[in-house]
PDB file of N, CA and C in Angstrom:
ATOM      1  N   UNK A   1      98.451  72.874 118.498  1.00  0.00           N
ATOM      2  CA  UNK A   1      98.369  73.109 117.077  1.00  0.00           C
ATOM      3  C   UNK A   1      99.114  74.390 116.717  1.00  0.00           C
ATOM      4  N   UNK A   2     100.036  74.307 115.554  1.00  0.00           N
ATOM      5  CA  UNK A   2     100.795  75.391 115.261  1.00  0.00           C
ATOM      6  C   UNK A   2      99.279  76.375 114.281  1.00  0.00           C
ATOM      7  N   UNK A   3     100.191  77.378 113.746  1.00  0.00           N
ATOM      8  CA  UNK A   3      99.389  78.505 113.233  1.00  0.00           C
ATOM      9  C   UNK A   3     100.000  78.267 111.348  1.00  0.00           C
ATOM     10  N   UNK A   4      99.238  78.618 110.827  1.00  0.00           N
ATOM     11  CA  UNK A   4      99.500  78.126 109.143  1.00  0.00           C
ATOM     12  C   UNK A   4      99.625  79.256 108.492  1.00  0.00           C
ATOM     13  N   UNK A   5     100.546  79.622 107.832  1.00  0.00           N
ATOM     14  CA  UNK A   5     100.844  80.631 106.915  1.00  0.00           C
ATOM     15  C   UNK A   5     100.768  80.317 105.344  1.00  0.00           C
ATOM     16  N   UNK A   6     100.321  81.863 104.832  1.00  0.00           N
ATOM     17  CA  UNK A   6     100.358  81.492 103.576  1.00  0.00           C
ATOM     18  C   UNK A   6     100.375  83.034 103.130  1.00  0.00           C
ATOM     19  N   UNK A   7     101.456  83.184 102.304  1.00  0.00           N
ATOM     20  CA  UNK A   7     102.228  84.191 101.624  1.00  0.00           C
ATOM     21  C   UNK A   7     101.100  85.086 100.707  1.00  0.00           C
ATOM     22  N   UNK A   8     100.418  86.139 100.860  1.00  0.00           N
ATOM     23  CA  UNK A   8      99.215  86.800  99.951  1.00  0.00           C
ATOM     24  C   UNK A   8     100.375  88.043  99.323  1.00  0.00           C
ATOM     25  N   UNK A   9      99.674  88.829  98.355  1.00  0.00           N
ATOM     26  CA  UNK A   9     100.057  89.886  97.972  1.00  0.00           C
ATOM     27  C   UNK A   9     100.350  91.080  99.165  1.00  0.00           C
ATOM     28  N   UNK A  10     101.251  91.389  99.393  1.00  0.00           N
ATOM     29  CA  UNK A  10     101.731  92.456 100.234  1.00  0.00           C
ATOM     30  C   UNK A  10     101.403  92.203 101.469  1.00  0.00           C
ATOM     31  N   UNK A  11     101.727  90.698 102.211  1.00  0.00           N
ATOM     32  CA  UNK A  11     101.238  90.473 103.578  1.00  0.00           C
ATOM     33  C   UNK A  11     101.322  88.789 103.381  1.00  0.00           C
ATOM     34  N   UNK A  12     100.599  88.248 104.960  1.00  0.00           N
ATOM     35  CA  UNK A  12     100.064  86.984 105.091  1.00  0.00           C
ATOM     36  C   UNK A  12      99.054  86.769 105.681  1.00  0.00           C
ATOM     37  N   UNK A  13      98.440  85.229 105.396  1.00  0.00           N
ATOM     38  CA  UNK A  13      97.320  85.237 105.721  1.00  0.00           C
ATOM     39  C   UNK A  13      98.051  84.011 106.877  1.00  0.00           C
ATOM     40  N   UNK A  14      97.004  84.445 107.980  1.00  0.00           N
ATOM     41  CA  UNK A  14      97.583  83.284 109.137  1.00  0.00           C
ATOM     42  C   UNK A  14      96.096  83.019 109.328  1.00  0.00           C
ATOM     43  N   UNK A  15      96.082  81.284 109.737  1.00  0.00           N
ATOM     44  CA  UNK A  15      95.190  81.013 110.301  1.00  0.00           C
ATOM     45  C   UNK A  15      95.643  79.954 111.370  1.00  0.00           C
ATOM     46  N   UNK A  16      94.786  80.776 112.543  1.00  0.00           N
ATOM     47  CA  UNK A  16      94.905  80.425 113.683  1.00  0.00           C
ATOM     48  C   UNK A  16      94.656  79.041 113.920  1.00  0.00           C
ATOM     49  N   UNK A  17      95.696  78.005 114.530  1.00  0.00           N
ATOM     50  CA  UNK A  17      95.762  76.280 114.823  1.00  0.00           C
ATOM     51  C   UNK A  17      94.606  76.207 115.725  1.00  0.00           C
ATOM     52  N   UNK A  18      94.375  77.475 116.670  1.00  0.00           N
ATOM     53  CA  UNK A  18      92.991  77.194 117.815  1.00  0.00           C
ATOM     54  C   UNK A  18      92.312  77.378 117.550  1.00  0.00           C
ATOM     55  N   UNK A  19      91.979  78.797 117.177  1.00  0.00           N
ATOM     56  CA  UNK A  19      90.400  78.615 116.542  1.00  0.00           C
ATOM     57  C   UNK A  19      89.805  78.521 114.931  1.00  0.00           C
ATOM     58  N   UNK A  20      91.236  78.154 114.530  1.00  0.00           N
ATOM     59  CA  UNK A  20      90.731  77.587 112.774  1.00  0.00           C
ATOM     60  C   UNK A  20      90.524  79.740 111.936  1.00  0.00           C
ATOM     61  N   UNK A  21      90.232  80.608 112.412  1.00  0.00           N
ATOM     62  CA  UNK A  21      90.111  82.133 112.242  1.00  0.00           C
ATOM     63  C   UNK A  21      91.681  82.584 111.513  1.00  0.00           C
ATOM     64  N   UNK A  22      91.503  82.767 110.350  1.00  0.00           N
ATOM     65  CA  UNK A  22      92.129  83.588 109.300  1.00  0.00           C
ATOM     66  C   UNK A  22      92.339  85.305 109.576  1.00  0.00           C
ATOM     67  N   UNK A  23      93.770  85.633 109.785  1.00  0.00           N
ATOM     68  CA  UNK A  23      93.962  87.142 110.044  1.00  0.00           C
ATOM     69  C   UNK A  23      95.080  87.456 109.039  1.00  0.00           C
ATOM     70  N   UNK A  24      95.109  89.034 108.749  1.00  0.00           N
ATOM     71  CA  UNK A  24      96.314  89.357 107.781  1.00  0.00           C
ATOM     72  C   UNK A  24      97.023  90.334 108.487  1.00  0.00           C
ATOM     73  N   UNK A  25      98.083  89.803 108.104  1.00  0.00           N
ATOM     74  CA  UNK A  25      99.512  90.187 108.999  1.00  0.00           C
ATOM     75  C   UNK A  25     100.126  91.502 107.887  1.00  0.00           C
ATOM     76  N   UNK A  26     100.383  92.467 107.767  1.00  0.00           N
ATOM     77  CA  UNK A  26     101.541  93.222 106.696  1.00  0.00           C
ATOM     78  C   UNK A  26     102.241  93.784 107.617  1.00  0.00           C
ATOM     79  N   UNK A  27     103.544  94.340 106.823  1.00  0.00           N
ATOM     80  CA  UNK A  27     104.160  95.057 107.265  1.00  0.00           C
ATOM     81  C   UNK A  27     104.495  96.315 106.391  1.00  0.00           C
ATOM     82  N   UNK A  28     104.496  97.435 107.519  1.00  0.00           N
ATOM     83  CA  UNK A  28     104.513  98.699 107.192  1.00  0.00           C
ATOM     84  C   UNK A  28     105.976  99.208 106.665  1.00  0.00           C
ATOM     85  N   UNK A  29     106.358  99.432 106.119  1.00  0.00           N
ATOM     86  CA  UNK A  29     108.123 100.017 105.797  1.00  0.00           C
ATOM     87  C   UNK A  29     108.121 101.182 105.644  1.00  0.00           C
ATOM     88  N   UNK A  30     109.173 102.237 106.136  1.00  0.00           N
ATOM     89  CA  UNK A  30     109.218 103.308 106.280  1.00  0.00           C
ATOM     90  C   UNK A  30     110.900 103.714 106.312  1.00  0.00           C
ATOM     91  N   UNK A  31     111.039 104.707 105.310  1.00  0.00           N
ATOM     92  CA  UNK A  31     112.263 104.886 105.688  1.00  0.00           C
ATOM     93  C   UNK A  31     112.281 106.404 106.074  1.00  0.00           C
ATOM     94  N   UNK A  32     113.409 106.752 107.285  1.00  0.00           N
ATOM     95  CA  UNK A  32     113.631 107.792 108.636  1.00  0.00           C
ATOM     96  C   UNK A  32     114.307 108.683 107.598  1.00  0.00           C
ATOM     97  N   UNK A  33     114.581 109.977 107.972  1.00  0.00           N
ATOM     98  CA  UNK A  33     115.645 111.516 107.126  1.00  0.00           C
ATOM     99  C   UNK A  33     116.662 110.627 106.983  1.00  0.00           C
ATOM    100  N   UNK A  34     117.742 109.519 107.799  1.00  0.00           N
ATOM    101  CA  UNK A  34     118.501 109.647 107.353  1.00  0.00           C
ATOM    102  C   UNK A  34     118.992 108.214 106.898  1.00  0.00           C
ATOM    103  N   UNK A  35     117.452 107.765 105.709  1.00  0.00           N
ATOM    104  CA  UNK A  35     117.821 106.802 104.842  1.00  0.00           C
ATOM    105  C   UNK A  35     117.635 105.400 105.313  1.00  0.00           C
ATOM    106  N   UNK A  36     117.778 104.982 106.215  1.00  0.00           N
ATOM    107  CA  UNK A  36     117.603 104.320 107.262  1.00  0.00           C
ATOM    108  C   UNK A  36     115.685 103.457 107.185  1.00  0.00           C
ATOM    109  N   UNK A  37     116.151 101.962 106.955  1.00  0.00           N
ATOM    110  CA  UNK A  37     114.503 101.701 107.156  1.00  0.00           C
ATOM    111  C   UNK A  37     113.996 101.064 108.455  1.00  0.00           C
ATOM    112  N   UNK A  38     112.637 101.269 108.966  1.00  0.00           N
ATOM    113  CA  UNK A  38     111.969 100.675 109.567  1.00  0.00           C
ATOM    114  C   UNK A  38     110.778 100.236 109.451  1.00  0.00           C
ATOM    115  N   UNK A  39     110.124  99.457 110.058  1.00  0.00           N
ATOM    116  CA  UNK A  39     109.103  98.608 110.128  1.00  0.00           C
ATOM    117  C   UNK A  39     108.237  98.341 111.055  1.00  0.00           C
ATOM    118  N   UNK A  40     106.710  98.267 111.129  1.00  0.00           N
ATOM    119  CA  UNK A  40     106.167  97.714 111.636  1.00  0.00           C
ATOM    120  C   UNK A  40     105.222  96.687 111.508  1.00  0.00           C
ATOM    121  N   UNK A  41     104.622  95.692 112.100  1.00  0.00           N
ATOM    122  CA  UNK A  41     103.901  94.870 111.660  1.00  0.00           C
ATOM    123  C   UNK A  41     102.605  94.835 112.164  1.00  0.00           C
ATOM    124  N   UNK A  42     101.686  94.735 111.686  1.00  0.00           N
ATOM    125  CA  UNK A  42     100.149  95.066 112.178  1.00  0.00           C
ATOM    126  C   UNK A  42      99.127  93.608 111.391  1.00  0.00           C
ATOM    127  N   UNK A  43      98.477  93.363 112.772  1.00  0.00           N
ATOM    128  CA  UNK A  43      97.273  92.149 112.071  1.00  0.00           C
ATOM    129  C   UNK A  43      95.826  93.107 112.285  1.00  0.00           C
ATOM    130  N   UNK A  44      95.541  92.008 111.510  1.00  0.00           N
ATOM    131  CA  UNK A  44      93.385  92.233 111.638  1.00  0.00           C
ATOM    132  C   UNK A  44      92.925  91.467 112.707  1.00  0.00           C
ATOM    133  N   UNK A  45      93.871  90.798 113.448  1.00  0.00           N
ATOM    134  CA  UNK A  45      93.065  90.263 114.758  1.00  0.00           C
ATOM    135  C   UNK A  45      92.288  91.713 115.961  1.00  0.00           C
ATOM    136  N   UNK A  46      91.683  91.003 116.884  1.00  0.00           N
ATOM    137  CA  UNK A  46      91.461  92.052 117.800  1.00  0.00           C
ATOM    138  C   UNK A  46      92.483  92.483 118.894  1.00  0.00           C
ATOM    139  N   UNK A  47      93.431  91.875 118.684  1.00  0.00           N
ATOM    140  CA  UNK A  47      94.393  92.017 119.906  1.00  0.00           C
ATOM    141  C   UNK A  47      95.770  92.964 118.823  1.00  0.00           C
ATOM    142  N   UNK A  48      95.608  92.546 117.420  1.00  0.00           N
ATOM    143  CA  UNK A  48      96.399  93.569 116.568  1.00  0.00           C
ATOM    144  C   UNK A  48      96.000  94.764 116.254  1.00  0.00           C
ATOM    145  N   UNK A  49      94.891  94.810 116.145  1.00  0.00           N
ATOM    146  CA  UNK A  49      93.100  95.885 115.854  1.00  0.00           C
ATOM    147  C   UNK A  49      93.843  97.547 117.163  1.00  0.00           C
ATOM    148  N   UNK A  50      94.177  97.267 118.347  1.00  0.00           N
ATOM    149  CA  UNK A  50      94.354  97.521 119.413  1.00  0.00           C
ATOM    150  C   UNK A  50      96.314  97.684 119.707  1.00  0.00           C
ATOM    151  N   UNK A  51      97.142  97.435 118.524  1.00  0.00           N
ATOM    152  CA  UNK A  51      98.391  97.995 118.686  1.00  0.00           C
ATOM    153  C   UNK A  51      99.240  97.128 119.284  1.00  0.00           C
ATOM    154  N   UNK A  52      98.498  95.860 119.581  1.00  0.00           N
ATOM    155  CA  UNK A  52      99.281  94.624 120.738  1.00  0.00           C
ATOM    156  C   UNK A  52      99.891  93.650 119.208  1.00  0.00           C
ATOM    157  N   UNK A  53     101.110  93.185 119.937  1.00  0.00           N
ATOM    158  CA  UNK A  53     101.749  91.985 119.156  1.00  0.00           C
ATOM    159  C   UNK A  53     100.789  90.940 119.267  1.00  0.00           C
ATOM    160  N   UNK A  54     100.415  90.122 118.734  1.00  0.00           N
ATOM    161  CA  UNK A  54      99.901  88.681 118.562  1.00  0.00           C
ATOM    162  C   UNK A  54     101.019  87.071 117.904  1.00  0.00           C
ATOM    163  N   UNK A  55     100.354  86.493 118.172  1.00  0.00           N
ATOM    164  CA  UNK A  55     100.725  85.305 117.744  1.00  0.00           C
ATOM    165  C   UNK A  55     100.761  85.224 116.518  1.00  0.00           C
ATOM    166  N   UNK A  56     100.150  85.814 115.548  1.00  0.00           N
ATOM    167  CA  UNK A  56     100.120  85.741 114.258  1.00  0.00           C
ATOM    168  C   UNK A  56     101.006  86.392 113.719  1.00  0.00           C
ATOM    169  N   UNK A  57     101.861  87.273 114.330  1.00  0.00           N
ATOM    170  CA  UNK A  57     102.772  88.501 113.751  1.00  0.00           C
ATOM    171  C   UNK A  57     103.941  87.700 114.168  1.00  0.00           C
ATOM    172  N   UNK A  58     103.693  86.928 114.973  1.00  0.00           N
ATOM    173  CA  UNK A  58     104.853  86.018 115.492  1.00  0.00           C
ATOM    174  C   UNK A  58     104.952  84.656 114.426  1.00  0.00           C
ATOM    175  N   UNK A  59     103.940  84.154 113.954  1.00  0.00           N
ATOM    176  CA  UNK A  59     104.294  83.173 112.750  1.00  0.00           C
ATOM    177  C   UNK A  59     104.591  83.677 111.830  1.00  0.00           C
ATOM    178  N   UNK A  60     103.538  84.557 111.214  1.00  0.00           N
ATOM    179  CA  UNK A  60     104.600  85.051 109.662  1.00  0.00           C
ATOM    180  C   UNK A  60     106.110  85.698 109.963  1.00  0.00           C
ATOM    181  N   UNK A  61     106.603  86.416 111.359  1.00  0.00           N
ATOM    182  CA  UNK A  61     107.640  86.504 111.211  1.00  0.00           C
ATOM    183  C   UNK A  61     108.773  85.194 110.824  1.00  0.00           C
ATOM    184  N   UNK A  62     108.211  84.524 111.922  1.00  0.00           N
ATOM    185  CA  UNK A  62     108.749  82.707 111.428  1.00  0.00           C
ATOM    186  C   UNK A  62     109.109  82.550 110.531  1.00  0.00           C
ATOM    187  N   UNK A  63     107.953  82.403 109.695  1.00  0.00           N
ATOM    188  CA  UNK A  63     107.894  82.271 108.383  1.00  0.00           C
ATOM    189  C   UNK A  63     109.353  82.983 107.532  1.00  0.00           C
ATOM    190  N   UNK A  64     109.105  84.297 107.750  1.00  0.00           N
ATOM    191  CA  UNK A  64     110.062  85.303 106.493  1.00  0.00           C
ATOM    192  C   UNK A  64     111.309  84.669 106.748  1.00  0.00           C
ATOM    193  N   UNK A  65     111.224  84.681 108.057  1.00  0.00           N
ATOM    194  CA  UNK A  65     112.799  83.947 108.741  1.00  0.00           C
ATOM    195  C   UNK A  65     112.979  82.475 108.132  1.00  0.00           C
ATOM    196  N   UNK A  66     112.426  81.731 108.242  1.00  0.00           N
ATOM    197  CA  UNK A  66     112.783  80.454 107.703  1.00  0.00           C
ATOM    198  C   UNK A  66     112.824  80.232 106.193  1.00  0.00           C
ATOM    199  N   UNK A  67     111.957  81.291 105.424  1.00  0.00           N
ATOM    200  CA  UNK A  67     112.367  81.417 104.166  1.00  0.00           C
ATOM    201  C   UNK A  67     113.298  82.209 103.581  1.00  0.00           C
ATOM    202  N   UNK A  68     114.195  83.375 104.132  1.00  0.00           N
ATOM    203  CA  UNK A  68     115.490  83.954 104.151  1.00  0.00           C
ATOM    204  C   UNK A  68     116.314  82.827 104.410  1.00  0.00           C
ATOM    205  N   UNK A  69     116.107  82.437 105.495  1.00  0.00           N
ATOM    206  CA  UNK A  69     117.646  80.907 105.973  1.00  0.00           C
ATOM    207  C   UNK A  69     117.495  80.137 104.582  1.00  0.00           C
ATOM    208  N   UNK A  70     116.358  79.428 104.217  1.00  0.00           N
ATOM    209  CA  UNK A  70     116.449  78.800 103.432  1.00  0.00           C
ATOM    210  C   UNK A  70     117.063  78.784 102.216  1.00  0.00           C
ATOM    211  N   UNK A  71     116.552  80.159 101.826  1.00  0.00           N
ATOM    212  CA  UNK A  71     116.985  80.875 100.457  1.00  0.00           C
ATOM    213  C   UNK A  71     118.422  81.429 100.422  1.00  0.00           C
ATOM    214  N   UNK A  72     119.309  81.413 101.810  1.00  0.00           N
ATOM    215  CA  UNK A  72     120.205  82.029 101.704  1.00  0.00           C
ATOM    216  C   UNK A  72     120.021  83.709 101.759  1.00  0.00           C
ATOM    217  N   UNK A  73     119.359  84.443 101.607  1.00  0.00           N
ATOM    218  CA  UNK A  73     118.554  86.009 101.184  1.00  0.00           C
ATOM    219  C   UNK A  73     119.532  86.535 102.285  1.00  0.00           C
ATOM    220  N   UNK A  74     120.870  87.162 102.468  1.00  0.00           N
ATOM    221  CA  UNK A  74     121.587  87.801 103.476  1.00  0.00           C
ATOM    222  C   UNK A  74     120.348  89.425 103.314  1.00  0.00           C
ATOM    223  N   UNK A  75     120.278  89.941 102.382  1.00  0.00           N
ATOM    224  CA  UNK A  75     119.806  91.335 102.476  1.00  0.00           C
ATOM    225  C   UNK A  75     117.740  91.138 103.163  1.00  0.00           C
ATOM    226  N   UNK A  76     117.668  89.770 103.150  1.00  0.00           N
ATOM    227  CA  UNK A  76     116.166  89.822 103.812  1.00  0.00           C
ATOM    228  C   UNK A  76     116.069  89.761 104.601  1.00  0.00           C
ATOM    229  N   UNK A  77     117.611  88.948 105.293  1.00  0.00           N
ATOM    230  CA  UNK A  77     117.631  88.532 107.252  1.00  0.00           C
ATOM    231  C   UNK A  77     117.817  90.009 107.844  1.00  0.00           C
ATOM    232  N   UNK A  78     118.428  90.831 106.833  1.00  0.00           N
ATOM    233  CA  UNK A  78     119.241  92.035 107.579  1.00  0.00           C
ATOM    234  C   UNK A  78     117.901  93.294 107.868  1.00  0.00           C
ATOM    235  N   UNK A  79     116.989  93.261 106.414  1.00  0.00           N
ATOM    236  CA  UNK A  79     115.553  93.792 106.347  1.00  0.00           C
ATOM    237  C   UNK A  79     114.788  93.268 107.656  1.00  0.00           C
ATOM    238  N   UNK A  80     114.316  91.464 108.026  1.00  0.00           N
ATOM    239  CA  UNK A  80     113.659  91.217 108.990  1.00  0.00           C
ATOM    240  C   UNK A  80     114.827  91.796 110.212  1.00  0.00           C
ATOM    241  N   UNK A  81     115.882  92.189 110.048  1.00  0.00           N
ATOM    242  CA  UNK A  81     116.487  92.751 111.724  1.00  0.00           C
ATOM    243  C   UNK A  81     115.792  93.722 112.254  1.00  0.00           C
ATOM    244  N   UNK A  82     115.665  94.737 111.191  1.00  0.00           N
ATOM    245  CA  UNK A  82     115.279  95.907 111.508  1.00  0.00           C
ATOM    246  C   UNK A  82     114.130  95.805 111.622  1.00  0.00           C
ATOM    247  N   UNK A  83     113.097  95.179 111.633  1.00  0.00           N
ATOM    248  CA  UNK A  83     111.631  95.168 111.842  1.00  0.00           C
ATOM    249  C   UNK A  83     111.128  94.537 112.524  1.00  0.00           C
ATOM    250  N   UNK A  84     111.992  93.242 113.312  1.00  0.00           N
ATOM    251  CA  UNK A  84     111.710  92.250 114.670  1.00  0.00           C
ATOM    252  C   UNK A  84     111.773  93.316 115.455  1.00  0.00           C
TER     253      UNK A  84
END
């Protein structure tokens, strides 16, 4: 079973295909002295809770990605570069 996304205000909500359990994914943006942005991505799971990548940070990335391709969005693929 895949994992189900769904686009919330400033984040996503994933719910997990195994155990049916709803977590929220955001991402942090930050831009460095010299202008320059970066990113990180953080869930409410317990394995995100703890600083570890999860599976869920791995679907909504999916996600942004397949809705940039879709949309054409060159400046969103180039945004998700810097934050994969």
């Amino acid at each position: 079973m895949s994992d189900t996304v769904r686009e919330i205000e400033n984040g996503y909500e994933v719910t997990s295909g195994k155990s049916g359990k709803t977590y929220t994914v955001r991402t942090v943006v930050k831009m460095d002295a010299c202008g320059s942005y970066y990113g990180k991505r953080i869930c409410s799971c317990p394995a995100g809770q703890h600083g570890r990548r999860c599976h869920h940070i791995d679907a909504a990335e999916q996600h942004e990605w397949d809705e940039a391709i879709r949309e054409k969005d060159y400046d969103g693929m180039d945004m998700l570069e810097r934050i994969s």
